[in-house]
PDB file of N, CA and C in Angstrom:
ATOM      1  N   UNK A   1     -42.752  26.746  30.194  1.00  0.00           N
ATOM      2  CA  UNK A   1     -42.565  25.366  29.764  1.00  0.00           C
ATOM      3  C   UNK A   1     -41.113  25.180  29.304  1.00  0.00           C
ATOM      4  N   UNK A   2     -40.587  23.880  29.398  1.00  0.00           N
ATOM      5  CA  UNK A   2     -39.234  23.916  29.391  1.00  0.00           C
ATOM      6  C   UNK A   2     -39.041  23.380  27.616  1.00  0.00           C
ATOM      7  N   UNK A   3     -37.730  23.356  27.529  1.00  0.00           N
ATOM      8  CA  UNK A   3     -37.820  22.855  25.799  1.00  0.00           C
ATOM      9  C   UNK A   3     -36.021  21.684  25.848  1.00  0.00           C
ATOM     10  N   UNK A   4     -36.546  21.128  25.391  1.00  0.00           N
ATOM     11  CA  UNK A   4     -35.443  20.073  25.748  1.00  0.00           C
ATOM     12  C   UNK A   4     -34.776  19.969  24.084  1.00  0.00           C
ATOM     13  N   UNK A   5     -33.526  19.292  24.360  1.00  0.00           N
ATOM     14  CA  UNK A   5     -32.778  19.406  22.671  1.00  0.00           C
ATOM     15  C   UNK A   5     -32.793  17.812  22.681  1.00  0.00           C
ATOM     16  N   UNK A   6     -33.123  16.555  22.071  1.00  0.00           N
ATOM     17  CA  UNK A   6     -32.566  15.997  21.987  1.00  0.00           C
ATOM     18  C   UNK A   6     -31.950  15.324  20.585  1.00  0.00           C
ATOM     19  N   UNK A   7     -30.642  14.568  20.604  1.00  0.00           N
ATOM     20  CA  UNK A   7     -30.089  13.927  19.232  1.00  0.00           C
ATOM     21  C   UNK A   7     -30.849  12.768  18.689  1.00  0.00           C
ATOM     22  N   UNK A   8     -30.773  12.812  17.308  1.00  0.00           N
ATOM     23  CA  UNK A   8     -31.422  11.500  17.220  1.00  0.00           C
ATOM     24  C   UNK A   8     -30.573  10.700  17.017  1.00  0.00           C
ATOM     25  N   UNK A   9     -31.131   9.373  17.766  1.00  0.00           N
ATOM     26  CA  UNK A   9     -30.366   8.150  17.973  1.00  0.00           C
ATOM     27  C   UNK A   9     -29.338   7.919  16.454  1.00  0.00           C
ATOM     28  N   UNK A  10     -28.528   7.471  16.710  1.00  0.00           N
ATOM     29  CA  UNK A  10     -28.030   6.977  14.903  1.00  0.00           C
ATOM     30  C   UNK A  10     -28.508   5.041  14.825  1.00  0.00           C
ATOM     31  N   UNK A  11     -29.092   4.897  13.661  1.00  0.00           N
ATOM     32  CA  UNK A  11     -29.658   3.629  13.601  1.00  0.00           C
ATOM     33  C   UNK A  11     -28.359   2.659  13.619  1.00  0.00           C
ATOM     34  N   UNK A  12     -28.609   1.705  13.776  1.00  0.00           N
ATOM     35  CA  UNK A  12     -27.204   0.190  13.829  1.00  0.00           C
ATOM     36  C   UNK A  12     -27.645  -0.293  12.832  1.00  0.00           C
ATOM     37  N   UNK A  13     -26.786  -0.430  11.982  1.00  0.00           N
ATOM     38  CA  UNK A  13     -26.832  -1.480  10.415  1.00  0.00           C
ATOM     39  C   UNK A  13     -27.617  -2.988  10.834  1.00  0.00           C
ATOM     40  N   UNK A  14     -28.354  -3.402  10.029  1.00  0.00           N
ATOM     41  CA  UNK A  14     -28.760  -4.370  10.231  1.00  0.00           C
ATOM     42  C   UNK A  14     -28.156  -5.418   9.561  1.00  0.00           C
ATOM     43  N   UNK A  15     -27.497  -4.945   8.503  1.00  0.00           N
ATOM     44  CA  UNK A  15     -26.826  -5.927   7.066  1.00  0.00           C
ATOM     45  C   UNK A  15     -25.279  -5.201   6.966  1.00  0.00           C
ATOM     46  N   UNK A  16     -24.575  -6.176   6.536  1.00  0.00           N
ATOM     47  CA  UNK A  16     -23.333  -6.023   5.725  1.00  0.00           C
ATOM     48  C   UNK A  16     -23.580  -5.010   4.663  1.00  0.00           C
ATOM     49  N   UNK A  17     -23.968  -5.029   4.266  1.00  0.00           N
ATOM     50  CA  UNK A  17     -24.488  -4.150   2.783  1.00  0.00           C
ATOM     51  C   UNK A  17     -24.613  -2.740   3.393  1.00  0.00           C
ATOM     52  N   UNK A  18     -25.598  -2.872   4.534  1.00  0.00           N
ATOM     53  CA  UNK A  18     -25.996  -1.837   4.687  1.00  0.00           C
ATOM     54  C   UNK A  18     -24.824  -0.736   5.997  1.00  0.00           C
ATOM     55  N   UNK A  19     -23.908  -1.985   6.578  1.00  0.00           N
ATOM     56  CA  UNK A  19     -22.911  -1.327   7.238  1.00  0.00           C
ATOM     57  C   UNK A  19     -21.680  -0.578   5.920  1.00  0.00           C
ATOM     58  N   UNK A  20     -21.934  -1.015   5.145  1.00  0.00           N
ATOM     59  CA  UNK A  20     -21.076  -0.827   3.796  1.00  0.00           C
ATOM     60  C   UNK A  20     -21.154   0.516   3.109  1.00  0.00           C
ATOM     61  N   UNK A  21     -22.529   0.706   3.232  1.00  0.00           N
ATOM     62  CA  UNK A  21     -23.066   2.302   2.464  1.00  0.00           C
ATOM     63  C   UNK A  21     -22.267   3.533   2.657  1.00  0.00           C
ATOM     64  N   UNK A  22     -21.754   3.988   1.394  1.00  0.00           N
ATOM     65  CA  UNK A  22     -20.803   4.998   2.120  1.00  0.00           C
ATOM     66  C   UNK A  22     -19.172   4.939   1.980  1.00  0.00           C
ATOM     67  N   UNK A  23     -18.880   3.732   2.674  1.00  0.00           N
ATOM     68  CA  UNK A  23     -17.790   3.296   2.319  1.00  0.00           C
ATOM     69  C   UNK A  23     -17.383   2.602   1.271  1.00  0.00           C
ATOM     70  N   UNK A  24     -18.161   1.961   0.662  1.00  0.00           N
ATOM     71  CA  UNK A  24     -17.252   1.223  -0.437  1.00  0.00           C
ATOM     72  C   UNK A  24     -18.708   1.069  -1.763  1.00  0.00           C
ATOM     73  N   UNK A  25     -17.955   1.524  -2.574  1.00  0.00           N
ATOM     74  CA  UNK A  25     -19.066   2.474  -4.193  1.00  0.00           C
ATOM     75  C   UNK A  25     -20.168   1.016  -4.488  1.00  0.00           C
ATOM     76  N   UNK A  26     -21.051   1.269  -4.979  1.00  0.00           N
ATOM     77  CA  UNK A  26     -22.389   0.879  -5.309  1.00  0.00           C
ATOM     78  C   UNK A  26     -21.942  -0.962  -6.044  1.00  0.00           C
ATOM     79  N   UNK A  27     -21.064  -0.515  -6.893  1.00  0.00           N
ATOM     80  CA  UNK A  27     -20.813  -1.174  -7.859  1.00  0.00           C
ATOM     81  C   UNK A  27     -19.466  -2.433  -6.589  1.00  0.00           C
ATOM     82  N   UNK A  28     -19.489  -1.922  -5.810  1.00  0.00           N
ATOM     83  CA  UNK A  28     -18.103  -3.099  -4.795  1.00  0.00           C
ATOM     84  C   UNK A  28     -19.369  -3.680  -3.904  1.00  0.00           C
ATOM     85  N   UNK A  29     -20.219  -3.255  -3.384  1.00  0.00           N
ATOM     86  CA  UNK A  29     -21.249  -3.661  -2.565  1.00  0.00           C
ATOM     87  C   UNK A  29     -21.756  -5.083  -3.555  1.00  0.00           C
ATOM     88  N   UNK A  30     -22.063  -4.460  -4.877  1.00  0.00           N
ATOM     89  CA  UNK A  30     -22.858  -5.770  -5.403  1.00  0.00           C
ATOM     90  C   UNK A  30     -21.862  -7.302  -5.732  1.00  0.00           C
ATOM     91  N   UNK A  31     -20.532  -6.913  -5.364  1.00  0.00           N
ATOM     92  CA  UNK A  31     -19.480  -7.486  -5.875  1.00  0.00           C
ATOM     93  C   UNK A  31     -19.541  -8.853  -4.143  1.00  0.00           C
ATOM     94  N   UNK A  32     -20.161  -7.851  -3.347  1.00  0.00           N
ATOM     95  CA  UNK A  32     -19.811  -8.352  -1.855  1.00  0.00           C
ATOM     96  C   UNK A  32     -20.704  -9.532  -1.680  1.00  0.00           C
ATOM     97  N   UNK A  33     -19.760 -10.714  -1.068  1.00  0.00           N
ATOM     98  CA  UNK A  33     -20.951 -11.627  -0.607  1.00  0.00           C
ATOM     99  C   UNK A  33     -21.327 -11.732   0.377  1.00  0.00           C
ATOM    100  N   UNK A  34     -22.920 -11.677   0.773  1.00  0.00           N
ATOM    101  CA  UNK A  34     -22.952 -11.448   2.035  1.00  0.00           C
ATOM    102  C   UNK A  34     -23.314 -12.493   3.317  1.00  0.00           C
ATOM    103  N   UNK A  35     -22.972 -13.623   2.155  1.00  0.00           N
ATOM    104  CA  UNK A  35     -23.238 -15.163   3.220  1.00  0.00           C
ATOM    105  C   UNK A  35     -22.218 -15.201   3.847  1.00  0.00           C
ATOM    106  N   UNK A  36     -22.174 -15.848   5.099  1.00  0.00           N
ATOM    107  CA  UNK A  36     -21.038 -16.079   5.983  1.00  0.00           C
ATOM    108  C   UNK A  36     -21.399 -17.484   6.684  1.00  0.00           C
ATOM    109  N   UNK A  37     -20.079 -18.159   7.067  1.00  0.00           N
ATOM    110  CA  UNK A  37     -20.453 -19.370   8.073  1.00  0.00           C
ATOM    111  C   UNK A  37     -20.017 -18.423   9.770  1.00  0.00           C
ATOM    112  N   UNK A  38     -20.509 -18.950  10.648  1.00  0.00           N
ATOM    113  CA  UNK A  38     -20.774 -19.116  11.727  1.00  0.00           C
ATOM    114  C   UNK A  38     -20.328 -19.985  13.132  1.00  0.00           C
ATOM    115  N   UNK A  39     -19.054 -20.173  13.218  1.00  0.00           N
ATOM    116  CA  UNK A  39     -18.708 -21.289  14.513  1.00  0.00           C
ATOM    117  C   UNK A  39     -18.181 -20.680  15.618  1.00  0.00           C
ATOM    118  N   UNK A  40     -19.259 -20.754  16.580  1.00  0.00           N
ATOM    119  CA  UNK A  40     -18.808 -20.098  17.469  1.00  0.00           C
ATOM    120  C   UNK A  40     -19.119 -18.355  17.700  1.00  0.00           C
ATOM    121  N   UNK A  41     -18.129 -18.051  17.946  1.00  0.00           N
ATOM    122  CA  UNK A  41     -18.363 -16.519  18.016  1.00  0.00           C
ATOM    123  C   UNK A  41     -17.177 -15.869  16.671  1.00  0.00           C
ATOM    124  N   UNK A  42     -16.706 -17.023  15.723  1.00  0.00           N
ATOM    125  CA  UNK A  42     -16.070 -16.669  14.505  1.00  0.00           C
ATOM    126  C   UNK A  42     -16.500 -16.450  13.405  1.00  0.00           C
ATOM    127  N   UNK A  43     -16.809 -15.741  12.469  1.00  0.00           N
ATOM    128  CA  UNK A  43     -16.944 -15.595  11.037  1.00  0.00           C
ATOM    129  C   UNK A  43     -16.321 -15.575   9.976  1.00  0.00           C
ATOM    130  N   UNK A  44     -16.797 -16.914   9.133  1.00  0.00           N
ATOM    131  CA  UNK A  44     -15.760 -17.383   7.704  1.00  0.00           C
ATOM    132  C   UNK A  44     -16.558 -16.583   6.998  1.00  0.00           C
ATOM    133  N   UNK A  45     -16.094 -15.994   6.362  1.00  0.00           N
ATOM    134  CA  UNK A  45     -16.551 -15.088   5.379  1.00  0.00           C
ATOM    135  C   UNK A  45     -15.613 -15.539   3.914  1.00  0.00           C
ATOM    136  N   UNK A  46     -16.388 -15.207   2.387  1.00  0.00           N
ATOM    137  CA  UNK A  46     -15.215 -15.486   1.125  1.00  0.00           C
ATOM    138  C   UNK A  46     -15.739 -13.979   0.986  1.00  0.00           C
ATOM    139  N   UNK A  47     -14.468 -13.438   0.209  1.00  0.00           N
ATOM    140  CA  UNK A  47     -14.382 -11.970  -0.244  1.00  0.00           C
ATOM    141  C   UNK A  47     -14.317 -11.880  -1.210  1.00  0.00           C
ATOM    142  N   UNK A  48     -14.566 -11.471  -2.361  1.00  0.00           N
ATOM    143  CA  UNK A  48     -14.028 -11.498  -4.280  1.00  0.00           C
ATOM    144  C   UNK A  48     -12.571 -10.862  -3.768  1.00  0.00           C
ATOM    145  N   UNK A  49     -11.732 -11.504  -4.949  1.00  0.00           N
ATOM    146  CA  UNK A  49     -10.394 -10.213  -5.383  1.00  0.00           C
ATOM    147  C   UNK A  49     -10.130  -9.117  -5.383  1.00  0.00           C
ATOM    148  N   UNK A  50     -11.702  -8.639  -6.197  1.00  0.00           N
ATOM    149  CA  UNK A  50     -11.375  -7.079  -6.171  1.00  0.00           C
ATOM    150  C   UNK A  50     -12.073  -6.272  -4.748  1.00  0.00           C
ATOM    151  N   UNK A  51     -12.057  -7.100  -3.761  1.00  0.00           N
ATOM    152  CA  UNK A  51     -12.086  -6.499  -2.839  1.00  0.00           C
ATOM    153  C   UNK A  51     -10.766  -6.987  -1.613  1.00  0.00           C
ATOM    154  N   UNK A  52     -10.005  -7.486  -1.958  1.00  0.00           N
ATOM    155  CA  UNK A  52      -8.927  -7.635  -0.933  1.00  0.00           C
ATOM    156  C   UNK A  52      -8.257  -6.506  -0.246  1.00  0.00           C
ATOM    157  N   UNK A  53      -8.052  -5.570  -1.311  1.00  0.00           N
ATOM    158  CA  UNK A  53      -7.925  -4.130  -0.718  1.00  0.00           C
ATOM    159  C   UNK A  53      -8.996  -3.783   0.283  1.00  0.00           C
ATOM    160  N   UNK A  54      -9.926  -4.123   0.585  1.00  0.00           N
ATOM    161  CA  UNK A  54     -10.590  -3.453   1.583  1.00  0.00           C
ATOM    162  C   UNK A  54     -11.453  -4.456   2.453  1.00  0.00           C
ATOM    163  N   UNK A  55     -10.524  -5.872   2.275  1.00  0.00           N
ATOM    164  CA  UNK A  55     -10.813  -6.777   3.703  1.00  0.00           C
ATOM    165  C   UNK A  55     -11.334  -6.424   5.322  1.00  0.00           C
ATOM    166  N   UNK A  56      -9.953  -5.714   5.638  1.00  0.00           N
ATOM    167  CA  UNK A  56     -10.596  -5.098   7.311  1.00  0.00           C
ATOM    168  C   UNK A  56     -11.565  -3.953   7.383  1.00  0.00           C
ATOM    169  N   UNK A  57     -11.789  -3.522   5.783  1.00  0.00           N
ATOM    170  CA  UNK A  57     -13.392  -2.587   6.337  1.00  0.00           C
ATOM    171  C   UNK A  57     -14.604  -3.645   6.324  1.00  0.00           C
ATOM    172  N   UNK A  58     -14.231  -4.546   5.654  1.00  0.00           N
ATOM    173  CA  UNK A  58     -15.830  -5.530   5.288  1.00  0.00           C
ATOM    174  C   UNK A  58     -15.131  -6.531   6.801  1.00  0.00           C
ATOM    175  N   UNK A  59     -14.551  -6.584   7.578  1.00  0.00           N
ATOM    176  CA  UNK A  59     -14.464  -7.343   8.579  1.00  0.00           C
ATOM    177  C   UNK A  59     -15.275  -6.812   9.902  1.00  0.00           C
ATOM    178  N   UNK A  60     -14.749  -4.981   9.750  1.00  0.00           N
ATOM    179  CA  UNK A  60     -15.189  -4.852  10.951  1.00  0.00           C
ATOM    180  C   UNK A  60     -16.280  -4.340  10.932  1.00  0.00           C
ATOM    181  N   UNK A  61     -17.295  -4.669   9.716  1.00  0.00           N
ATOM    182  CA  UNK A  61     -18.532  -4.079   9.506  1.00  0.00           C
ATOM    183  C   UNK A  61     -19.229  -5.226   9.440  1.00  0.00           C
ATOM    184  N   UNK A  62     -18.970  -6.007   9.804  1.00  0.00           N
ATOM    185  CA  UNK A  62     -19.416  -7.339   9.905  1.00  0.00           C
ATOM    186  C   UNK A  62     -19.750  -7.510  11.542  1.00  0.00           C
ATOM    187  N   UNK A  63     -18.357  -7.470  11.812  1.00  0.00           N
ATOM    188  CA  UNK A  63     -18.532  -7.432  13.711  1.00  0.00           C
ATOM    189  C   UNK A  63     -19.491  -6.006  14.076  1.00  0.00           C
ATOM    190  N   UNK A  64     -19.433  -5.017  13.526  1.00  0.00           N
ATOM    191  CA  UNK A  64     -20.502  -3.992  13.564  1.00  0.00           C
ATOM    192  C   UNK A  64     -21.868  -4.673  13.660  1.00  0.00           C
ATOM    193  N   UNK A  65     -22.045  -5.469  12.736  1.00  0.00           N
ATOM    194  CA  UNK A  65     -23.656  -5.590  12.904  1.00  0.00           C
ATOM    195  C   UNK A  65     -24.158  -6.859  13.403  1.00  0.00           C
ATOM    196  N   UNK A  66     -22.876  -7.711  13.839  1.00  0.00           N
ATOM    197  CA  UNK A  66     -23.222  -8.929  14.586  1.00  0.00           C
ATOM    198  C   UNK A  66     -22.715  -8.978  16.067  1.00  0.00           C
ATOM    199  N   UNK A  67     -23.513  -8.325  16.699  1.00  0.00           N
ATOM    200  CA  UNK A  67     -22.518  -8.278  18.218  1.00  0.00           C
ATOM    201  C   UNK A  67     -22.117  -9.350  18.682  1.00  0.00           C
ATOM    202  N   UNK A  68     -22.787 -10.937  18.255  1.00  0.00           N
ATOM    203  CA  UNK A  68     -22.375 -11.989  19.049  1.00  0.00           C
ATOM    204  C   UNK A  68     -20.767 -12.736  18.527  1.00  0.00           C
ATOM    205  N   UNK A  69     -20.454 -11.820  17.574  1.00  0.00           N
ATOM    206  CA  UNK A  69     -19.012 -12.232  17.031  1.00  0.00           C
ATOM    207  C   UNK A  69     -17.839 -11.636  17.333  1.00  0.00           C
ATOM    208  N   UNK A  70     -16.553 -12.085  17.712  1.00  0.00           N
ATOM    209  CA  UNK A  70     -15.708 -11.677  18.279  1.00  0.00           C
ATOM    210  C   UNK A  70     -14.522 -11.713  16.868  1.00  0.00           C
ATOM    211  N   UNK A  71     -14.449 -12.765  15.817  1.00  0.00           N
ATOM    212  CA  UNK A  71     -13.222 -12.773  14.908  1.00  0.00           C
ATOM    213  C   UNK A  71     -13.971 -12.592  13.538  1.00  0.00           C
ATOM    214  N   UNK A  72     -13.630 -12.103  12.585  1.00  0.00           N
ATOM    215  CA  UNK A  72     -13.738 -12.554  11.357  1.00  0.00           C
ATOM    216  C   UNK A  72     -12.732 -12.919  10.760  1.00  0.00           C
ATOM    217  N   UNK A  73     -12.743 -14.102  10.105  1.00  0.00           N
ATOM    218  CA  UNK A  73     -11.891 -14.095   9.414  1.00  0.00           C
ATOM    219  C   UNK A  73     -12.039 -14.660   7.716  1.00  0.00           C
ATOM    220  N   UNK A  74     -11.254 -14.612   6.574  1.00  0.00           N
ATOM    221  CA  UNK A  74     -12.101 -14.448   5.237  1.00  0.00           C
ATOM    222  C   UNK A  74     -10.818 -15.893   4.622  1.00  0.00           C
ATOM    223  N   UNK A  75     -11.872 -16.331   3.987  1.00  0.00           N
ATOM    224  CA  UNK A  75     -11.116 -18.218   3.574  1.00  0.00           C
ATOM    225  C   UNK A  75      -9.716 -17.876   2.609  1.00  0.00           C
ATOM    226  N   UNK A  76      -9.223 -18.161   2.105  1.00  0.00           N
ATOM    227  CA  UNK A  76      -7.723 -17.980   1.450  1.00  0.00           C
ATOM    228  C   UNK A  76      -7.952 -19.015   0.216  1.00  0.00           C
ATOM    229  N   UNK A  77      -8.458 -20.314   0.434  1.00  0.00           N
ATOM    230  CA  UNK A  77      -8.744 -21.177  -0.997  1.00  0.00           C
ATOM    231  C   UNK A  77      -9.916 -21.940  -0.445  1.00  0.00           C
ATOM    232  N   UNK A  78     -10.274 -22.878  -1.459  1.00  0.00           N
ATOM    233  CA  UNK A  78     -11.392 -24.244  -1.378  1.00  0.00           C
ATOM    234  C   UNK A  78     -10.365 -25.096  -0.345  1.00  0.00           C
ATOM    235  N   UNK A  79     -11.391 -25.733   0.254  1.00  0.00           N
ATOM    236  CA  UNK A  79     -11.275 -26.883   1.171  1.00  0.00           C
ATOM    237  C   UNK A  79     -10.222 -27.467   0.703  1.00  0.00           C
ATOM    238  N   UNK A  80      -9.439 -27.836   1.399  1.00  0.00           N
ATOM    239  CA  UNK A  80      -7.863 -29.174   1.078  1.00  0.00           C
ATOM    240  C   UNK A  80      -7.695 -30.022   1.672  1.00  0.00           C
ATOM    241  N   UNK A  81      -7.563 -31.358   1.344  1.00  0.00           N
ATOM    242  CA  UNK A  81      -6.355 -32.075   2.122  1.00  0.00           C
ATOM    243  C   UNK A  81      -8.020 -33.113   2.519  1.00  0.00           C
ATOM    244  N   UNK A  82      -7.341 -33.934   2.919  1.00  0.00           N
ATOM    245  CA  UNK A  82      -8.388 -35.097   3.562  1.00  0.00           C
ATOM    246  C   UNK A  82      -9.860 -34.869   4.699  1.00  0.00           C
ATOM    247  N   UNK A  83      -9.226 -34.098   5.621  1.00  0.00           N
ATOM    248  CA  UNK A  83      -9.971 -33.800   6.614  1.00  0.00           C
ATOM    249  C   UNK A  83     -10.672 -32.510   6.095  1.00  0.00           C
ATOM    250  N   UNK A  84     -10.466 -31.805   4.200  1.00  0.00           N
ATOM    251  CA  UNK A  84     -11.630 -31.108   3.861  1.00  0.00           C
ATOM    252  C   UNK A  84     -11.511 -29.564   4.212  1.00  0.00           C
ATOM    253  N   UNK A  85     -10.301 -29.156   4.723  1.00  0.00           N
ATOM    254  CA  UNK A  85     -10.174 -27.985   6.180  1.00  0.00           C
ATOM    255  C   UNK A  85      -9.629 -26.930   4.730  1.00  0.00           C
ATOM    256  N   UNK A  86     -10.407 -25.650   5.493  1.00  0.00           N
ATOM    257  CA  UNK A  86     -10.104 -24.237   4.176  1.00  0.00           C
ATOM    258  C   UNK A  86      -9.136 -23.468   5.206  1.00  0.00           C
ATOM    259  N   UNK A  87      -8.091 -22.936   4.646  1.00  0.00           N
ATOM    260  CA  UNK A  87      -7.417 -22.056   5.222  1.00  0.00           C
ATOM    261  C   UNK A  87      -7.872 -20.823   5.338  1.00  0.00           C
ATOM    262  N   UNK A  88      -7.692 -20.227   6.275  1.00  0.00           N
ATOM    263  CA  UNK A  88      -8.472 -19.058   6.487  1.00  0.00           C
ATOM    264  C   UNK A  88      -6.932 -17.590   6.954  1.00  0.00           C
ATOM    265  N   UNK A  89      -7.032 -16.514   6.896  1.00  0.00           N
ATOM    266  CA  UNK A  89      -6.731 -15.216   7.309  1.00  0.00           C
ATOM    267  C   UNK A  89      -7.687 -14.500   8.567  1.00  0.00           C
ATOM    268  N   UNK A  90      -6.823 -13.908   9.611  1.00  0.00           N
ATOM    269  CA  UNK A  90      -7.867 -13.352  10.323  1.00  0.00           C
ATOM    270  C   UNK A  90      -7.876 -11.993  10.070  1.00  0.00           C
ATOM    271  N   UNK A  91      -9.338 -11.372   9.798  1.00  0.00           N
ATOM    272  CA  UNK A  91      -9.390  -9.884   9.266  1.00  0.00           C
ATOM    273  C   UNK A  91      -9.757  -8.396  10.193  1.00  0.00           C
ATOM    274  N   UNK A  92     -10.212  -9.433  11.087  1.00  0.00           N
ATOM    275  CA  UNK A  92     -10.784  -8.090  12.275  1.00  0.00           C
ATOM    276  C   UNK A  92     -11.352  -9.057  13.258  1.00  0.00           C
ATOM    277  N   UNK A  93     -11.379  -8.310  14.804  1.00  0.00           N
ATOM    278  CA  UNK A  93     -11.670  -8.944  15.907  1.00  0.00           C
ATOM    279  C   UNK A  93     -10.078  -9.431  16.858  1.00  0.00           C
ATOM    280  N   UNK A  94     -10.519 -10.167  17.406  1.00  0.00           N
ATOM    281  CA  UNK A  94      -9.978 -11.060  18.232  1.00  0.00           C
ATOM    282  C   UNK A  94      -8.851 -11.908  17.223  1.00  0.00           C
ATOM    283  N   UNK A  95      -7.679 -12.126  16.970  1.00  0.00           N
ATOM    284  CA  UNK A  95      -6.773 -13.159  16.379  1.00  0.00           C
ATOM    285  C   UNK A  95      -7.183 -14.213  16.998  1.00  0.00           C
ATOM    286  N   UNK A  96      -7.756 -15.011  17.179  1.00  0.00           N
ATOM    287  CA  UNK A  96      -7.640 -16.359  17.853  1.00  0.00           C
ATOM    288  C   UNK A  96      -8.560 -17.449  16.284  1.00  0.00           C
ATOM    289  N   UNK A  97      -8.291 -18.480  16.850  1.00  0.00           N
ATOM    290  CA  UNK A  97      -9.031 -19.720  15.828  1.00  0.00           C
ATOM    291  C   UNK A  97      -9.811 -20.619  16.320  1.00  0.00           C
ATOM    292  N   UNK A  98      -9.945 -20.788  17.628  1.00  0.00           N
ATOM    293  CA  UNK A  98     -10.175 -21.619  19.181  1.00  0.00           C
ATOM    294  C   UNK A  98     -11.744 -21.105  19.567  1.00  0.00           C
ATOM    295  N   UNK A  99     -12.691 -21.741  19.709  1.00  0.00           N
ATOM    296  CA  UNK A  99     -13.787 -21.151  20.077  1.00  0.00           C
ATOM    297  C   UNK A  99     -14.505 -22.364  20.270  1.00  0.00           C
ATOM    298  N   UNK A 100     -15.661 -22.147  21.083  1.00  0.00           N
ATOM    299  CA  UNK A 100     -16.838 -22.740  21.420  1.00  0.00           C
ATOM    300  C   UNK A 100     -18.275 -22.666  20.909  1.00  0.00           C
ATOM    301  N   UNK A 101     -18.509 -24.076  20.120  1.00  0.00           N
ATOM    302  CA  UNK A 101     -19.640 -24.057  19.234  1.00  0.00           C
ATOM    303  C   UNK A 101     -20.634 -24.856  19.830  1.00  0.00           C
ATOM    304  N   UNK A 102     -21.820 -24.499  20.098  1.00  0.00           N
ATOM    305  CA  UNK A 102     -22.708 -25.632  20.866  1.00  0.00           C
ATOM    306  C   UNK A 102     -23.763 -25.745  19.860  1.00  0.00           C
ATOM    307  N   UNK A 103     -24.266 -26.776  19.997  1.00  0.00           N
ATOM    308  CA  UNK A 103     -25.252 -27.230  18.803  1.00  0.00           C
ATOM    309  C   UNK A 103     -26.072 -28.706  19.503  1.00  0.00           C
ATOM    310  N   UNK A 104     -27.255 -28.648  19.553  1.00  0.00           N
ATOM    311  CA  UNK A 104     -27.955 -29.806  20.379  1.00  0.00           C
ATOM    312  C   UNK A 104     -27.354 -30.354  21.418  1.00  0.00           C
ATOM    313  N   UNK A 105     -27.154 -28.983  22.608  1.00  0.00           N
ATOM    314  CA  UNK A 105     -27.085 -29.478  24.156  1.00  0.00           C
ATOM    315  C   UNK A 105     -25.220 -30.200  24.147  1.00  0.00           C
ATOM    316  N   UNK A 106     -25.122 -29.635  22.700  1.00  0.00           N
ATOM    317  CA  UNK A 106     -23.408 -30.288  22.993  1.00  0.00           C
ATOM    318  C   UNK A 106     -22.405 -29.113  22.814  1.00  0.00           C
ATOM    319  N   UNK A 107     -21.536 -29.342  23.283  1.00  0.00           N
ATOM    320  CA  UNK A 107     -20.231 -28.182  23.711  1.00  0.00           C
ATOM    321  C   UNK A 107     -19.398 -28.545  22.670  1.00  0.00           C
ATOM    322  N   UNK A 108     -18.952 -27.954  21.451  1.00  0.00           N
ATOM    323  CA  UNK A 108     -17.222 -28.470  20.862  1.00  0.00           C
ATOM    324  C   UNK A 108     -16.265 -27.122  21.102  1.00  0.00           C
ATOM    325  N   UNK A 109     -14.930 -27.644  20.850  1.00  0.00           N
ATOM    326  CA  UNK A 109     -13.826 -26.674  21.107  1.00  0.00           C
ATOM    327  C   UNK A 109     -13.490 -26.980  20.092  1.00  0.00           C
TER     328      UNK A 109
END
């Protein structure tokens, strides 16, 4: 009879939090927020302060566990100016700002 070796699979994070484990201490995880907006294939994410130092690990552990996202990027202040618009930083992914959001059979750019 033959005997075969095989590896076990390594699981895919399902959560931010849980792409996080490991990398960044118990006490920065609870610090992390793990809501994000969504347009397109971009992610606005807000980060606390005391995690700015470690922006592009919480970026690309983000795109880790969301395959349908190509940018993250994390807001810089509150909404400004008339038209309401938050400035944003891009943290991991794709640099771009330009994307396609469809929402009830409609296309925006």
């Amino acid at each position: 009879m033959d005997k075969f070796e095989f590896e076990i699979a390594k699981k895919k994070p399902r959560s931010l939090k849980e792409a996080l484990q490991g990398l960044l201490s118990e006490e920065e995880i609870e610090k992390l927020v793990t809501s994000f907006d969504v347009i397109g294939d971009i992610a606005i994410i807000e980060i606390p302060d005391e995690l700015l130092a470690k922006k592009e690990l919480v970026g690309k552990a983000l795109l880790e566990t969301q395959p349908n996202l190509k940018t993250v990027a994390r807001v810089l202040s509150k909404h400004i100016g008339k038209f309401r618009l938050r400035p944003i930083e891009i943290i991991a992914g794709e640099h771009k700002t330009i994307t396609l959001h469809k929402e009830h059979g409609c296309v925006f750019k």
